[in-house]
Protein backbone atom coordinates (compact mmCIF):
# COMPACT_ATOMS: atom_id res chain seq x y z
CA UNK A 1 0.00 0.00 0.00
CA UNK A 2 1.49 3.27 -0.98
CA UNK A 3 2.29 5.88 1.72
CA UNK A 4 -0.84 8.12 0.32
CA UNK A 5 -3.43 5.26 0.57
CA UNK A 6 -2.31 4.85 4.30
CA UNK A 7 -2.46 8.32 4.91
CA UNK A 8 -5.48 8.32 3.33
CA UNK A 9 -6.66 5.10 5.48
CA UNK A 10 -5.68 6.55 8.64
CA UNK A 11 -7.28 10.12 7.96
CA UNK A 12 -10.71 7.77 7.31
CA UNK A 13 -10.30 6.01 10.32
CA UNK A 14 -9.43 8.81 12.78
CA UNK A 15 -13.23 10.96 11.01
CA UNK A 16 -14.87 7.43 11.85
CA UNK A 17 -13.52 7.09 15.28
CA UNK A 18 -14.37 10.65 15.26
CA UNK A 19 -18.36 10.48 14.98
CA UNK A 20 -17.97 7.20 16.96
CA UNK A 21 -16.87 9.59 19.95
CA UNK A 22 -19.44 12.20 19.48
CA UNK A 23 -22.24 9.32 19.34
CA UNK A 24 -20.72 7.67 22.22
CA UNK A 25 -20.78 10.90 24.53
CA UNK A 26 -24.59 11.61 23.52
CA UNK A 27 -25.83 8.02 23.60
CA UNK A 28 -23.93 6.62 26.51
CA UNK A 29 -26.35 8.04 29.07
CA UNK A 30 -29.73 6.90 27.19
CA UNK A 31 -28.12 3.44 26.68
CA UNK A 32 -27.81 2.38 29.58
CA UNK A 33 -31.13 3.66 30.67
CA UNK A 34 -33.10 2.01 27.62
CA UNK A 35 -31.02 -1.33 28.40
CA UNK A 36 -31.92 -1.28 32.16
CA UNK A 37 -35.65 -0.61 31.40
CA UNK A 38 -36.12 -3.05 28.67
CA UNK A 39 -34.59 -5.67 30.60
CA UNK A 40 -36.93 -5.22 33.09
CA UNK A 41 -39.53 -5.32 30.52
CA UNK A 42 -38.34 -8.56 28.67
CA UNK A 43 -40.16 -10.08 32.07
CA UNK A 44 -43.09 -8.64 31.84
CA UNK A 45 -45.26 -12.02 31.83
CA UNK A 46 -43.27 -13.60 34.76
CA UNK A 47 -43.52 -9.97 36.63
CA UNK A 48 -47.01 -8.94 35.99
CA UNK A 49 -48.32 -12.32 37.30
CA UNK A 50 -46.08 -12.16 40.23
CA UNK A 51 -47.36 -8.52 41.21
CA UNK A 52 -50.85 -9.55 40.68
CA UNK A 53 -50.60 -13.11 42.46
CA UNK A 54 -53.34 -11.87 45.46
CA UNK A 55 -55.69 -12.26 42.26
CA UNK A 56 -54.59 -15.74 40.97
CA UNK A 57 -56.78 -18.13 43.01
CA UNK A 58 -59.51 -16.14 44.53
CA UNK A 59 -62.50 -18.85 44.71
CA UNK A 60 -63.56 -22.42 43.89
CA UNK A 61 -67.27 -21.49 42.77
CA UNK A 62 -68.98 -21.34 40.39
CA UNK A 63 -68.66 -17.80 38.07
CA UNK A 64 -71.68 -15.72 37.33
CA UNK A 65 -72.49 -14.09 34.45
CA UNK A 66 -69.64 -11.84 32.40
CA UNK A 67 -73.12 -8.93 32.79
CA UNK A 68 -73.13 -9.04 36.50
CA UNK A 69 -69.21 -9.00 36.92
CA UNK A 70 -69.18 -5.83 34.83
CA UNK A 71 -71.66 -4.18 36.30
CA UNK A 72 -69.72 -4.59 39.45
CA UNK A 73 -66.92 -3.20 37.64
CA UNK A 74 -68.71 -0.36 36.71
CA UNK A 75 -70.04 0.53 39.93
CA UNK A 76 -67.11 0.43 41.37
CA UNK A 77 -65.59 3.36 39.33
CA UNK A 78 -68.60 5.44 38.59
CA UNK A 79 -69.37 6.79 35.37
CA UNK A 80 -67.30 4.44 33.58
CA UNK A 81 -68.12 2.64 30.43
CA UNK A 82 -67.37 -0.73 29.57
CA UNK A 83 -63.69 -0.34 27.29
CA UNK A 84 -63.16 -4.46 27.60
CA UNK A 85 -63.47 -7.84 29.72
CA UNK A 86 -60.88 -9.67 29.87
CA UNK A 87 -61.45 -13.99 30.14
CA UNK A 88 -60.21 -14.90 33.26
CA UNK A 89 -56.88 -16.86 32.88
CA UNK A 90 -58.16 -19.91 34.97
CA UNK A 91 -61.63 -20.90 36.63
CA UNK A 92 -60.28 -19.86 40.13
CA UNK A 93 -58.22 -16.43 39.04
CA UNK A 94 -59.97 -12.64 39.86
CA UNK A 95 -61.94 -11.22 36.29
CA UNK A 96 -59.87 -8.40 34.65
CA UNK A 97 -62.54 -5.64 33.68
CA UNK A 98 -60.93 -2.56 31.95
CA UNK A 99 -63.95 0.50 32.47
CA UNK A 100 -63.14 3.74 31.51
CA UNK A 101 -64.13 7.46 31.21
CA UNK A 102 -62.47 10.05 28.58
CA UNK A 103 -58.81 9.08 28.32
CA UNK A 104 -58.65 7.88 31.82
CA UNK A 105 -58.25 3.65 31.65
CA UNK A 106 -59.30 1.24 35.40
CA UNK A 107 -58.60 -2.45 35.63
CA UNK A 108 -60.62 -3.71 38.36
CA UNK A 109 -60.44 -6.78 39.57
CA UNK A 110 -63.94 -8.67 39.83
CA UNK A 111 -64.40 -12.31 41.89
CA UNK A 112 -65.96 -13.86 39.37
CA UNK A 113 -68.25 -15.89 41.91
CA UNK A 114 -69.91 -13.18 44.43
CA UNK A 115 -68.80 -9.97 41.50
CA UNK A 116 -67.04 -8.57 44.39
CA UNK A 117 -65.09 -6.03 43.67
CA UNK A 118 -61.07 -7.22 44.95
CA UNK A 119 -58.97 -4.40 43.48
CA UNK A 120 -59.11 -1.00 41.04
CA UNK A 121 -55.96 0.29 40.05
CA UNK A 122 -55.49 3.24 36.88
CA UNK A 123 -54.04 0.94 34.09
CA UNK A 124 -51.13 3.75 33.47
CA UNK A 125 -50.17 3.21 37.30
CA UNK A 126 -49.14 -0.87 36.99
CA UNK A 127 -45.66 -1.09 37.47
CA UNK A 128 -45.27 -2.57 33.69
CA UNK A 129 -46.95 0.45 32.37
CA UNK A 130 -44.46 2.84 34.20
CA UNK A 131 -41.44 0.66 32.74
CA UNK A 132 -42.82 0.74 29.31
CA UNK A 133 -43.27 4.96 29.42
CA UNK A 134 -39.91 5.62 31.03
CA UNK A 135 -38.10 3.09 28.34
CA UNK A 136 -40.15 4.46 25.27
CA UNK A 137 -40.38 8.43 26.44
CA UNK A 138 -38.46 8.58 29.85
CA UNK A 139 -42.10 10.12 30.88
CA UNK A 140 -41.33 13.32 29.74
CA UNK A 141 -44.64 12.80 26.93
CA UNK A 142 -43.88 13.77 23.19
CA UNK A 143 -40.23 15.67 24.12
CA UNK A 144 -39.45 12.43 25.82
CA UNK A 145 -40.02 9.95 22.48
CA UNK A 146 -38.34 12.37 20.22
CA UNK A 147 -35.22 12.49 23.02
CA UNK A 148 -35.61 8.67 22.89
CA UNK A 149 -35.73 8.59 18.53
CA UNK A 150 -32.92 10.78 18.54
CA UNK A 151 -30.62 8.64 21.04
CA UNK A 152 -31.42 5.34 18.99
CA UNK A 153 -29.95 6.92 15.84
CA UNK A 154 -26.93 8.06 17.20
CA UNK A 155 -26.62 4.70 18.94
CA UNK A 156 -26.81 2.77 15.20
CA UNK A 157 -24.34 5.35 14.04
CA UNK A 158 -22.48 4.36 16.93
CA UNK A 159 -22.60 0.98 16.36
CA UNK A 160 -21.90 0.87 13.09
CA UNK A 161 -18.91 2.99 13.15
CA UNK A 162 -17.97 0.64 16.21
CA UNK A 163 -17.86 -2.25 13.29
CA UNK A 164 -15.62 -0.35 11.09
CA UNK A 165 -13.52 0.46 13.59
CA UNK A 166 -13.11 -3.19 15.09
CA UNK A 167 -13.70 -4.69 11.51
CA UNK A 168 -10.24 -7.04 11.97
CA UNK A 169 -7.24 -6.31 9.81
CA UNK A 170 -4.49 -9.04 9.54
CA UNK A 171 -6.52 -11.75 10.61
CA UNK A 172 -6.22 -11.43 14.29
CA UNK A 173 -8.43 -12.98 16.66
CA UNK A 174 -6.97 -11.88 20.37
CA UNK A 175 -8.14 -8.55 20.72
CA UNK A 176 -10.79 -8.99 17.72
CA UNK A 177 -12.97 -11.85 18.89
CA UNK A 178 -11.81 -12.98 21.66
CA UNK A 179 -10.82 -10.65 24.38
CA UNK A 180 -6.98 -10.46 26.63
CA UNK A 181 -8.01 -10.56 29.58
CA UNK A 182 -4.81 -11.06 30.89
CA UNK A 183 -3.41 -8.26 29.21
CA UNK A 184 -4.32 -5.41 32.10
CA UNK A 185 -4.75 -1.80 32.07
CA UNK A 186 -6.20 -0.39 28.99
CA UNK A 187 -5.21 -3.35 26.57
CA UNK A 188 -7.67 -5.07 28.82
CA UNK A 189 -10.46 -2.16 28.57
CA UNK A 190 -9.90 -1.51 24.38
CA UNK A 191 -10.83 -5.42 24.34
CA UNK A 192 -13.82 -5.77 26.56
CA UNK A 193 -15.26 -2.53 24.56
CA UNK A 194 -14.49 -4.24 21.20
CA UNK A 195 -15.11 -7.46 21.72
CA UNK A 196 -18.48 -7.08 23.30
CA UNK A 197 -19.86 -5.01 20.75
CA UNK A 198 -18.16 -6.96 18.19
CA UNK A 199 -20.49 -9.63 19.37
CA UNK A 200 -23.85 -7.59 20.58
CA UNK A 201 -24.15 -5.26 17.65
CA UNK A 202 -25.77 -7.30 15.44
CA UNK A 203 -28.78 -7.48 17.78
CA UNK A 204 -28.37 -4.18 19.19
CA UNK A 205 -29.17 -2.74 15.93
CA UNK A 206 -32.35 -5.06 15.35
CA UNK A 207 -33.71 -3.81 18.46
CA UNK A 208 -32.97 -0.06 18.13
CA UNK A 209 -34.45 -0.68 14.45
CA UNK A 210 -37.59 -2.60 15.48
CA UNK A 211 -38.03 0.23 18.02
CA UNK A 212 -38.72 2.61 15.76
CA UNK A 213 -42.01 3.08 14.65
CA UNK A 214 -43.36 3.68 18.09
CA UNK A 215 -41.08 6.86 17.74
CA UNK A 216 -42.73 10.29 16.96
CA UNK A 217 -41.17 11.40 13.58
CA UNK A 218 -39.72 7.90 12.22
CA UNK A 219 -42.77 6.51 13.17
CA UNK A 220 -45.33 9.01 11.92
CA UNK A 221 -43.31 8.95 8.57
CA UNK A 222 -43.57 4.88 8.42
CA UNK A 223 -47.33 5.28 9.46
CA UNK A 224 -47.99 7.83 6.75
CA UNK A 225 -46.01 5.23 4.13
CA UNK A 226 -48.30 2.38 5.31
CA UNK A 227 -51.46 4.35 5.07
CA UNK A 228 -50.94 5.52 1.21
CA UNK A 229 -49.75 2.12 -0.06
CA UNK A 230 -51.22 -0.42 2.12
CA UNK A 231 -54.22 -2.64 0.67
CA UNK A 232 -55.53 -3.08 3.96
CA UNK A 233 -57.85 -0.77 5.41
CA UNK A 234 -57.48 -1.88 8.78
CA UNK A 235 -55.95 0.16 11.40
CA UNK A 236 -52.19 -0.34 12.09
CA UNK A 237 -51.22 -3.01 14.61
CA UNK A 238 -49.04 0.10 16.39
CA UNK A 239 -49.10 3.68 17.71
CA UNK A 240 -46.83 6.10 17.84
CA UNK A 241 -46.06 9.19 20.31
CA UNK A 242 -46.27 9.91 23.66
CA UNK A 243 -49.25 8.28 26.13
CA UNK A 244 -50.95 11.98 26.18
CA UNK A 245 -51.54 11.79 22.41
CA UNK A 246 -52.62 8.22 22.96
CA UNK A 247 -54.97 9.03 25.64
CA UNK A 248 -56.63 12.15 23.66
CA UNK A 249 -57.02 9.65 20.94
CA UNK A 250 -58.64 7.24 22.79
CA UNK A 251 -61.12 9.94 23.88
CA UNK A 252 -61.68 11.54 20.67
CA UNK A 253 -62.54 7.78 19.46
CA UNK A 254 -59.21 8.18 16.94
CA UNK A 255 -58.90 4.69 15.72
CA UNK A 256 -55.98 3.49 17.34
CA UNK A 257 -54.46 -0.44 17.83
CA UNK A 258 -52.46 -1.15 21.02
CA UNK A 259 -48.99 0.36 21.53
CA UNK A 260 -45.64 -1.22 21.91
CA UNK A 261 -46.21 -3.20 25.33
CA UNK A 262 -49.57 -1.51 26.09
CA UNK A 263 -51.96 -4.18 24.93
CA UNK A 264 -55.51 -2.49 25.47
CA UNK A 265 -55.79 -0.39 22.37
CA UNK A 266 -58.75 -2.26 20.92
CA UNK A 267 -61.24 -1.44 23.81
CA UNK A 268 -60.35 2.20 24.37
CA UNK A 269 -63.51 3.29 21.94
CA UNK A 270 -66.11 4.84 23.83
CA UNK A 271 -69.57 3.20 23.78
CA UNK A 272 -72.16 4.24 20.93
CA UNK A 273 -74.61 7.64 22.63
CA UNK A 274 -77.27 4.76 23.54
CA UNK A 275 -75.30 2.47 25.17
CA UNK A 276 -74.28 -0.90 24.50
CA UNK A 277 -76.28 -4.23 25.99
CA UNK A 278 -73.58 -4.97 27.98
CA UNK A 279 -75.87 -8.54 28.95
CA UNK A 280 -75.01 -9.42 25.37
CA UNK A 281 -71.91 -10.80 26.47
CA UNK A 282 -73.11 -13.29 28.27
CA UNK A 283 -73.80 -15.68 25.17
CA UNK A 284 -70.74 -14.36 23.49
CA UNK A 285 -67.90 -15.54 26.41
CA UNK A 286 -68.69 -19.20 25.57
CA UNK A 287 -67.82 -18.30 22.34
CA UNK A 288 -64.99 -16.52 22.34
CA UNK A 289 -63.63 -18.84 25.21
CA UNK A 290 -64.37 -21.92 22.68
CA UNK A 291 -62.00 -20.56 20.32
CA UNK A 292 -59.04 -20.91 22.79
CA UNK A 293 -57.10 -17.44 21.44
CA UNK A 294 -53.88 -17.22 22.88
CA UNK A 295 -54.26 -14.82 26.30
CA UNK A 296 -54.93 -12.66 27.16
CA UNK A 297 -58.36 -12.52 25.24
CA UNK A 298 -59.97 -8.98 25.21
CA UNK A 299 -63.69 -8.64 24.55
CA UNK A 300 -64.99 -5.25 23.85
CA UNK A 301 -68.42 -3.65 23.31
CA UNK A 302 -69.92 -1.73 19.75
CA UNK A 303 -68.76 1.38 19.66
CA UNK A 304 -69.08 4.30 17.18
CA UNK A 305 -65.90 3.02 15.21
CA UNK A 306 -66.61 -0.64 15.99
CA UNK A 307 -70.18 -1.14 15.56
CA UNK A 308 -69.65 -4.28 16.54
CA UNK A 309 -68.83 -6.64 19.87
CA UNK A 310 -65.24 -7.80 19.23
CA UNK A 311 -62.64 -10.27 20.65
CA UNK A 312 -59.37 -10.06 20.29
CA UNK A 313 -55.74 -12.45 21.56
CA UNK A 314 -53.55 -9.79 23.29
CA UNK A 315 -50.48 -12.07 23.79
CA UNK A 316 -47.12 -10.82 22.90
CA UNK A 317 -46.20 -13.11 20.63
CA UNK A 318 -48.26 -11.30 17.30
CA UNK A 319 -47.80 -13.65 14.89
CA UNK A 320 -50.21 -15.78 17.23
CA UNK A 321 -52.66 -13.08 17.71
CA UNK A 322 -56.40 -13.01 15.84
CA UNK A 323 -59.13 -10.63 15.84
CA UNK A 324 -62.42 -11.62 15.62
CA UNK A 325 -65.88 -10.00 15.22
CA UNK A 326 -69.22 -10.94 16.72
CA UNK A 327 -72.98 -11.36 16.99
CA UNK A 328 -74.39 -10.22 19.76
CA UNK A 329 -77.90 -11.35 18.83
CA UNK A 330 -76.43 -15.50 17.98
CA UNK A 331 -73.38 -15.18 19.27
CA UNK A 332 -71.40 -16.12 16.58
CA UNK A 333 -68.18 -15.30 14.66
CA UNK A 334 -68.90 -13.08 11.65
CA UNK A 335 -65.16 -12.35 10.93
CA UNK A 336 -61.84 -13.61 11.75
CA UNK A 337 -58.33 -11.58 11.26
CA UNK A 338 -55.24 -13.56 12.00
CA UNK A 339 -51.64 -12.20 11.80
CA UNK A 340 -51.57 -13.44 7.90
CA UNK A 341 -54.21 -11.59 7.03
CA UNK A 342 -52.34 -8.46 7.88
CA UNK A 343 -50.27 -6.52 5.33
CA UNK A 344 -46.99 -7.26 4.82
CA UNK A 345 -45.09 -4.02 6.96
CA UNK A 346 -47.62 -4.89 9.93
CA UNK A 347 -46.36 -8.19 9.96
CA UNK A 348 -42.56 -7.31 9.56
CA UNK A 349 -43.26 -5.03 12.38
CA UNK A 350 -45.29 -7.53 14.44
CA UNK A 351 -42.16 -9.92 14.35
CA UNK A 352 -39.73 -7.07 14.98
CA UNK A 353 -41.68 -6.22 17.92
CA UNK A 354 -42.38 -9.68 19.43
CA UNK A 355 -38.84 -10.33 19.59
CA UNK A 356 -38.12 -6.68 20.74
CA UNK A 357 -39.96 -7.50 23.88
CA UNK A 358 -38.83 -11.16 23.84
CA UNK A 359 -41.59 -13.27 23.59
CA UNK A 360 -41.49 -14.48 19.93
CA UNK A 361 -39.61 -17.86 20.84
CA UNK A 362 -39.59 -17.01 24.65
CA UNK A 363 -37.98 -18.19 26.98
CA UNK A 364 -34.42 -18.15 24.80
CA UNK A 365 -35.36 -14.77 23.05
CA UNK A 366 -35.10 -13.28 26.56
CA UNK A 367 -32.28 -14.63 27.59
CA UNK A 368 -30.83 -13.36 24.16
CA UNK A 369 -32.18 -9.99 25.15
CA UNK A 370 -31.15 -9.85 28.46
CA UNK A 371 -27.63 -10.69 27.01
CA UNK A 372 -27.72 -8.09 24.61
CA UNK A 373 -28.65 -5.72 27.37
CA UNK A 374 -26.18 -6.72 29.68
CA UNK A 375 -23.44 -6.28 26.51
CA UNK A 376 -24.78 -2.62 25.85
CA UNK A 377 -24.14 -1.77 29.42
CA UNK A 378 -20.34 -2.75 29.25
CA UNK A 379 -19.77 -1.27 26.39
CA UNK A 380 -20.86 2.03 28.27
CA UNK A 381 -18.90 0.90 31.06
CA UNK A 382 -15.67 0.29 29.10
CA UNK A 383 -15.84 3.25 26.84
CA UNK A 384 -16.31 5.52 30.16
CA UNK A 385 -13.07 4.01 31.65
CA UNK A 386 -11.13 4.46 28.28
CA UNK A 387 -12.32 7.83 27.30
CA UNK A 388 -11.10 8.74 31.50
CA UNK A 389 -7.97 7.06 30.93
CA UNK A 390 -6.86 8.84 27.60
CA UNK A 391 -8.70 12.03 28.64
CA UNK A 392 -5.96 14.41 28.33
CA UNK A 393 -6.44 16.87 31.38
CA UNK A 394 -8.53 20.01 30.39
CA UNK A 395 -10.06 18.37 26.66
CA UNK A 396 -12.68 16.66 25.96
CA UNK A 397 -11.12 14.39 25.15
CA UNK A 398 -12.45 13.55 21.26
CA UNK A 399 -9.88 11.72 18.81
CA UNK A 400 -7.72 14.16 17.32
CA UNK A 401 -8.10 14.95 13.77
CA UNK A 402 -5.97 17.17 11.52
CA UNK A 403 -7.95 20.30 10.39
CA UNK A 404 -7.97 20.36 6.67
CA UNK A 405 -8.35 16.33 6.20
CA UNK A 406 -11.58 16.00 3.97
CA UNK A 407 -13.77 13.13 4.46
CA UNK A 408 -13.74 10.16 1.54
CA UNK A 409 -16.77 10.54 -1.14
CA UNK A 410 -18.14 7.04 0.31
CA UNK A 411 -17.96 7.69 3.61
CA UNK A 412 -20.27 11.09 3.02
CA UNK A 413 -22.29 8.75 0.77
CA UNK A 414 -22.79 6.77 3.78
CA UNK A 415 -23.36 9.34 6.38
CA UNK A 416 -25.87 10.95 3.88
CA UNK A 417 -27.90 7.58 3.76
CA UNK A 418 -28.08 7.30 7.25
CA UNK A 419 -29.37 10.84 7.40
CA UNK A 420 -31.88 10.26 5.05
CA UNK A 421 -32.96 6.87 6.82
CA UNK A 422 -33.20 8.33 10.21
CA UNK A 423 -34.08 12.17 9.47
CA UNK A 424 -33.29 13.05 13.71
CA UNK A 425 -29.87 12.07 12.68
CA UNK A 426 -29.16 13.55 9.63
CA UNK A 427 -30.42 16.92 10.93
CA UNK A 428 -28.53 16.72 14.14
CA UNK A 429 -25.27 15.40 12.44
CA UNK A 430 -25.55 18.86 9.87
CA UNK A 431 -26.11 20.88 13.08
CA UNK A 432 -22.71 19.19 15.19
CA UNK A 433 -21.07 19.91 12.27
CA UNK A 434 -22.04 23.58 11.59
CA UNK A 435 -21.51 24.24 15.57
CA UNK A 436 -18.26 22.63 15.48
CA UNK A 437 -16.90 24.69 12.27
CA UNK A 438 -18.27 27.77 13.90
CA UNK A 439 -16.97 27.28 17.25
CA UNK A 440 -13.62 27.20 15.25
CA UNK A 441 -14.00 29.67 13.33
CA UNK A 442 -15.23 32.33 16.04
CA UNK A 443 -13.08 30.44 19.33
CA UNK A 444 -9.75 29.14 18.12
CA UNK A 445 -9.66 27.83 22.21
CA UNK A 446 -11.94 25.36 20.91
CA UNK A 447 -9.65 23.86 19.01
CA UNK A 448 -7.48 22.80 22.08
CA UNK A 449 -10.92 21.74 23.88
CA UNK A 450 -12.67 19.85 21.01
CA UNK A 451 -9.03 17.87 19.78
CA UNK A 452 -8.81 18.69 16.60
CA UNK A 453 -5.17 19.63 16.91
CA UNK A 454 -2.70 17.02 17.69
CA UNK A 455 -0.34 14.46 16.55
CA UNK A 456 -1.24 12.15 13.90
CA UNK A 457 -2.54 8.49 15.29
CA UNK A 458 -3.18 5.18 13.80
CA UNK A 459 -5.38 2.75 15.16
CA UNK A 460 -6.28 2.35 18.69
């Protein structure tokens, strides 16, 4: 290789490392917040049922009638509608009733013998709801998910300039796959950092991508893209922006489907202005429970949107969920929507999303979350220690770059792409780079500060 093309190498790979820092030192807070919360969430269906055990075997008699459970639900919370009634998960367990007025959501919990009210709790206070809004908007509402949107594309430009800068040259393994852990000091630190994300990337990136459309602007965009091309006139099996928007939805009767880990959306219509027959659900339970849906099964009443009862699987696993419409009058099943009967970006979604939350081919795609999660956080961990350790006192410590040194055609290619593909980015990448050139130009300090004077480096 001639002494230009090395030059030319090594200017590449100190603009990479570069934006790899920048990313790093705006991602590495949000990282390990989005890992710790979606680990937590990966459990939801061993956690939820642990929270909620009081409710598991609550009697050995007979159940009355769905009618005379709800209307204990709705007494309980008054002026409530019916939003859905949830089939009790065994003979013996409490009866979930979701009731609701406006935007505002109860679950109360019903013994499904004596309708005796055991519980009410707000369905945005469970402990799984809380864990879902601070990992998808930190519960800071719409700023939050953009904050969120814009930290998950810095974190796949971080981890794909992470790959090119491990991406092994000379065919060595130590230090590329396999880490020296013997080695000490920051040999020791360089190789847990690459290593692990050598190794976690890969599914670090499918769960920052399958994230996505529950984001405000990516999300909206891919929403607008399904609308205008999709055959399907059925309403998108996600939502996107913050729970306020969802809740004024709900109210305004928006037609909405349930959100990324909040599985309620089809029952937040209200009722039609003369009020359902709520005792029409009595002959429609046997049904539903005949057709042995994967829980948990949501029935919910007409509404203006919906004017009629329907029953739908809730489980976590979408490709195994169905829809289903009903009779009220017989009873019967008058439609039937499974997962294939979806259009094709609902369904790439609905698999990107079931093993997002670790429950398409539970209980190994949670341990392969929880793994991924657990990587994320050392990386943060190691590239803290490094960046402290090669910190040079009063700097920020970025990797020095020669002013001057333009950036190869492919690589702006690249960067422009990625821009394009994740529009947060490629606005906030223009405006780092405009702040950056105009902190030089108008504070030549800054140069000191920022590192971009110093002696040429090859590869760390």
């Amino acid at each position: 290789m001639t002494h230009a093309a090395t030059s030319s190498s090594r200017a590449t790979y100190r603009l990479i490392w570069r934006w790899h820092f920048y990313a790093g030192l705006f991602c590495l807070p949000f990282i390990v917040w989005l890992a710790t919360t979606g680990m937590i969430y990966l459990f939801k269906p061993q956690i939820e049922p642990f929270l909620e055990r009081q409710y598991a075997h609550v009697t050995d008699g007979p159940a009355r009638p769905a009618s005379a459970q709800i209307a204990a639900a709705l007494a309980a919370v008054p002026g409530t509608v019916l939003n859905a009634y949830e089939l009790p998960s065994s003979p013996t367990a409490a009866t979930r009733v979701l009731v609701g007025k406006g935007a505002h959501v109860t679950r109360v919990f019903v013994d499904p013998s004596s309708a005796k009210v055991l519980g009410v709790v707000g369905e945005d206070d469970r402990f799984m709801r809380v864990i879902f809004y601070l990992h998808g908007e930190l519960l800071l509402g719409t700023k939050g998910s953009m904050l969120v949107e814009l930290a998950a594309s810095w974190t796949i430009l971080m981890l794909l300039s992470g790959l090119y800068l491990w991406w092994p040259r000379g065919g060595r393994v130590m230090g590329t796959l396999v880490p020296r852990l013997n080695a000490g000091g920051r040999v020791f630190w360089r190789d847990l950092h690459a290593v692990t994300g050598c190794w976690i990337s890969l599914m670090a990136l499918f769960l920052l991508v399958s994230g996505l459309p529950w984001s405000k602007s990516w999300g909206g965009l891919l929403q607008t893209v399904r609308q205008t091309y999709a055959a399907s006139a059925a309403a998108p099996d996600w939502t996107i922006g913050s729970a306020a928007e969802r809740a004024t939805n709900r109210a305004a009767n928006t037609p909405i489907a349930d959100e990324h880990a909040m599985h309620h959306g089809m029952a937040m219509d209200m009722p039609m202005g003369g009020g359902p027959d709520y005792g029409a659900i009595d002959r429609l339970v046997p049904t539903v429970a005949a057709l042995a849906l994967p829980p948990p099964v949501l029935i919910a009443p007409p509404s203006e949107l919906k004017p009629t009862w329907t029953a739908r699987s809730d489980t976590q696993n979408r490709p195994q969920r169905v829809d289903v419409a009903l009779d009220a009058a017989t009873g019967t099943v008058t439609r039937r929507t499974a997962f294939a009967d979806r259009p094709l970006l609902d369904r790439l979604i609905g698999y990107g999303v079931a093993i997002h939350e670790g429950q398409l081919f539970a209980p190994l795609n949670q341990v392969l979350g929880v793994v991924t999660a657990l990587g994320l956080l050392t990386l943060s961990t190691s590239a803290v220690v490094l960046w402290w350790r090669r910190r040079p006192a009063g700097t920020l410590g970025a990797p020095p770059a020669h002013a001057g040194v333009r950036y190869p055609l492919l690589i702006v290619a690249l960067l422009v792409v990625l821009g394009l593909l994740l529009p947060l980015l490629g606005v906030t990448m223009v405006l780092v780079l405009t702040i950056e050139r105009w902190l030089l130009r108008r504070f030549p300090s800054t140069r000191h500060l920022l590192g971009l004077s110093g002696p040429s480096v090859g590869r760390r």
